[in-house]
C-alpha atoms as a PDB file:
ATOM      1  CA  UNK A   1       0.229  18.691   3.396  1.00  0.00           C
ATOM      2  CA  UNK A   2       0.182  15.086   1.553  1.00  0.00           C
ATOM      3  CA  UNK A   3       2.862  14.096  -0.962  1.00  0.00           C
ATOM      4  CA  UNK A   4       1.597  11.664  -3.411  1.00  0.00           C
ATOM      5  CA  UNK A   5       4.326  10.074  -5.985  1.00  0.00           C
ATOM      6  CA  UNK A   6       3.581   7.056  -8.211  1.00  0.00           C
ATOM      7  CA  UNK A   7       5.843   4.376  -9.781  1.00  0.00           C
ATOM      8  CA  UNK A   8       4.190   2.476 -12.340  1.00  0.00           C
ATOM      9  CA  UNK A   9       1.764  -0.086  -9.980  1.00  0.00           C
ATOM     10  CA  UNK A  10       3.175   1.548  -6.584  1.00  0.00           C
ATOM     11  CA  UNK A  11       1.698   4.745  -5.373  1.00  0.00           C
ATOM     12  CA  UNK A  12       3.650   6.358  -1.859  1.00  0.00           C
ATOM     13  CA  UNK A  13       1.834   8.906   0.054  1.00  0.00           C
ATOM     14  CA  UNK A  14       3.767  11.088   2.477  1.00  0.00           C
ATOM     15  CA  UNK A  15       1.881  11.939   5.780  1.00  0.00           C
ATOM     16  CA  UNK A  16       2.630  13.620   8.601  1.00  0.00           C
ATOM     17  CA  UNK A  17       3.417  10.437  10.992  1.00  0.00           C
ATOM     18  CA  UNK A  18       3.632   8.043   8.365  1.00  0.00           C
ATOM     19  CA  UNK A  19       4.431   6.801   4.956  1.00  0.00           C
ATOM     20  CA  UNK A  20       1.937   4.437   3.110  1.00  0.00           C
ATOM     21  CA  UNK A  21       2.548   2.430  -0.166  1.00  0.00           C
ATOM     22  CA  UNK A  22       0.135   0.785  -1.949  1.00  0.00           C
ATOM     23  CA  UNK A  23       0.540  -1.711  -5.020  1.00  0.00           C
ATOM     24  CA  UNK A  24      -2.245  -1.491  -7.655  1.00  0.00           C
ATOM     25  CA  UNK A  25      -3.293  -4.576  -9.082  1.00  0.00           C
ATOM     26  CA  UNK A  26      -1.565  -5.601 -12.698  1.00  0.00           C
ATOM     27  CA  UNK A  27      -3.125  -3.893 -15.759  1.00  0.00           C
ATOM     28  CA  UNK A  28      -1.619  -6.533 -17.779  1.00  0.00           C
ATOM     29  CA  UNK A  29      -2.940  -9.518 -15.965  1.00  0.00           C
ATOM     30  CA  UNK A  30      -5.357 -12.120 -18.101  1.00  0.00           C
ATOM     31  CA  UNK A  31      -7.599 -12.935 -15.136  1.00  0.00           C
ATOM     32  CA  UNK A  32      -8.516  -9.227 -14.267  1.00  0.00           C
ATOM     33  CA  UNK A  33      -6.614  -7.478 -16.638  1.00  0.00           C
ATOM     34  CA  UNK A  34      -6.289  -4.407 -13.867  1.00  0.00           C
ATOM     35  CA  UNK A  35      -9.992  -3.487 -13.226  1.00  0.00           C
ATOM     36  CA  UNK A  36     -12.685  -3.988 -10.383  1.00  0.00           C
ATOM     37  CA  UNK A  37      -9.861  -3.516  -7.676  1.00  0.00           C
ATOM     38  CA  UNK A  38      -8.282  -6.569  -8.708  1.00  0.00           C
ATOM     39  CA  UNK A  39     -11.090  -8.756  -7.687  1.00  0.00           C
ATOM     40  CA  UNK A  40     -12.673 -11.425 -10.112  1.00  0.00           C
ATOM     41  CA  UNK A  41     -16.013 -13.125 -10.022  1.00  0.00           C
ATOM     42  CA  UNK A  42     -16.110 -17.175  -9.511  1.00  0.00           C
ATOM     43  CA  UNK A  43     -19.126 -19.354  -8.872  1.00  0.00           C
ATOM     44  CA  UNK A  44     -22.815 -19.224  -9.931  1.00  0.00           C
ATOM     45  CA  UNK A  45     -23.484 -16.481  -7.198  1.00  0.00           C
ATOM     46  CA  UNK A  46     -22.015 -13.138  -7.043  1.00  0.00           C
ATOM     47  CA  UNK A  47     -18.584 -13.889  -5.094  1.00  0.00           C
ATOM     48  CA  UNK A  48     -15.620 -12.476  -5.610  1.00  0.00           C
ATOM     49  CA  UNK A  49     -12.030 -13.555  -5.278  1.00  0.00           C
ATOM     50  CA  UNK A  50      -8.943 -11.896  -5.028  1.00  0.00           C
ATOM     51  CA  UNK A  51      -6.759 -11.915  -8.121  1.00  0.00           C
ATOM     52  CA  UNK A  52      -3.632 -13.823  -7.795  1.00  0.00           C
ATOM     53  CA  UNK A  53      -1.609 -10.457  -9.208  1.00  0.00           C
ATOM     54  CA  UNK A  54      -2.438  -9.111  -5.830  1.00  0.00           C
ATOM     55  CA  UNK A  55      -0.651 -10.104  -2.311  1.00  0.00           C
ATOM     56  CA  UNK A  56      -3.146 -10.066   0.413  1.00  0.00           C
ATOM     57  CA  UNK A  57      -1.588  -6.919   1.612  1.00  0.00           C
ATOM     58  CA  UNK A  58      -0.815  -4.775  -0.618  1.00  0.00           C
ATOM     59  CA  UNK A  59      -0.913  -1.473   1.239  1.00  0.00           C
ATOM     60  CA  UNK A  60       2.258  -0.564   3.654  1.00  0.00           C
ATOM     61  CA  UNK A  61       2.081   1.805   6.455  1.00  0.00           C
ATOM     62  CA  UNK A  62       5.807   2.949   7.714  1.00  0.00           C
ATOM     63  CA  UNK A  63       5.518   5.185  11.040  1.00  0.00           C
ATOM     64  CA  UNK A  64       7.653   8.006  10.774  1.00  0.00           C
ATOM     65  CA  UNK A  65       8.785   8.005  14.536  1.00  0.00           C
ATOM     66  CA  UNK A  66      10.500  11.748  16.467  1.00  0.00           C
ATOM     67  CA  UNK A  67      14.034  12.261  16.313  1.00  0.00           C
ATOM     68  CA  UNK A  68      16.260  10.731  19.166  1.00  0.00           C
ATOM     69  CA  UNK A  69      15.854  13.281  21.696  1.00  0.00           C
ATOM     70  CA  UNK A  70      19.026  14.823  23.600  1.00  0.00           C
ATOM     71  CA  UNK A  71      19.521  15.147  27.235  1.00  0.00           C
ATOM     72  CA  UNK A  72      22.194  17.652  28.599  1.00  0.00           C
ATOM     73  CA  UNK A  73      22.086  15.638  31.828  1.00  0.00           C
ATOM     74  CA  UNK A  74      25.450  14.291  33.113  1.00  0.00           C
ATOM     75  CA  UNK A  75      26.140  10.736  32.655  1.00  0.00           C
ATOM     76  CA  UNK A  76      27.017   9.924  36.438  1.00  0.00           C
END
């Protein structure tokens, strides 16, 4: 079962082993104004750049590790 919550730009998805956030790009933003992914064209030829409302990373992944495990052993 996957939780999905979203916070204006940020999305956070709830996985079994780990939680991943992702920043959409800005639907405000004059170069790209929010659409193709955040990418815009440059150049004669069809390249692409990233917009500068974007990080390079802009999806997290945070492991979601066991609990500390407990040992009835004795100490000595």
């Amino acid at each position: 079962m996957n939780l999905k919550i979203t916070f204006g730009r940020w999305t956070a998805e709830l996985y079994q082993r780990a939680i991943h956030v992702t920043r959409e790009p800005d639907p405000h933003c004059p170069n790209c104004a929010g659409s193709r992914g955040g990418w815009i064209p440059y150049g004669d030829d069809a390249e692409w750049d990233e917009c500068p409302c974007l990080d390079q990373l802009r999806t997290w992944r945070l492991p979601l590790w066991p609990g500390a495990r407990t040992t009835a052993e004795e100490p000595f």
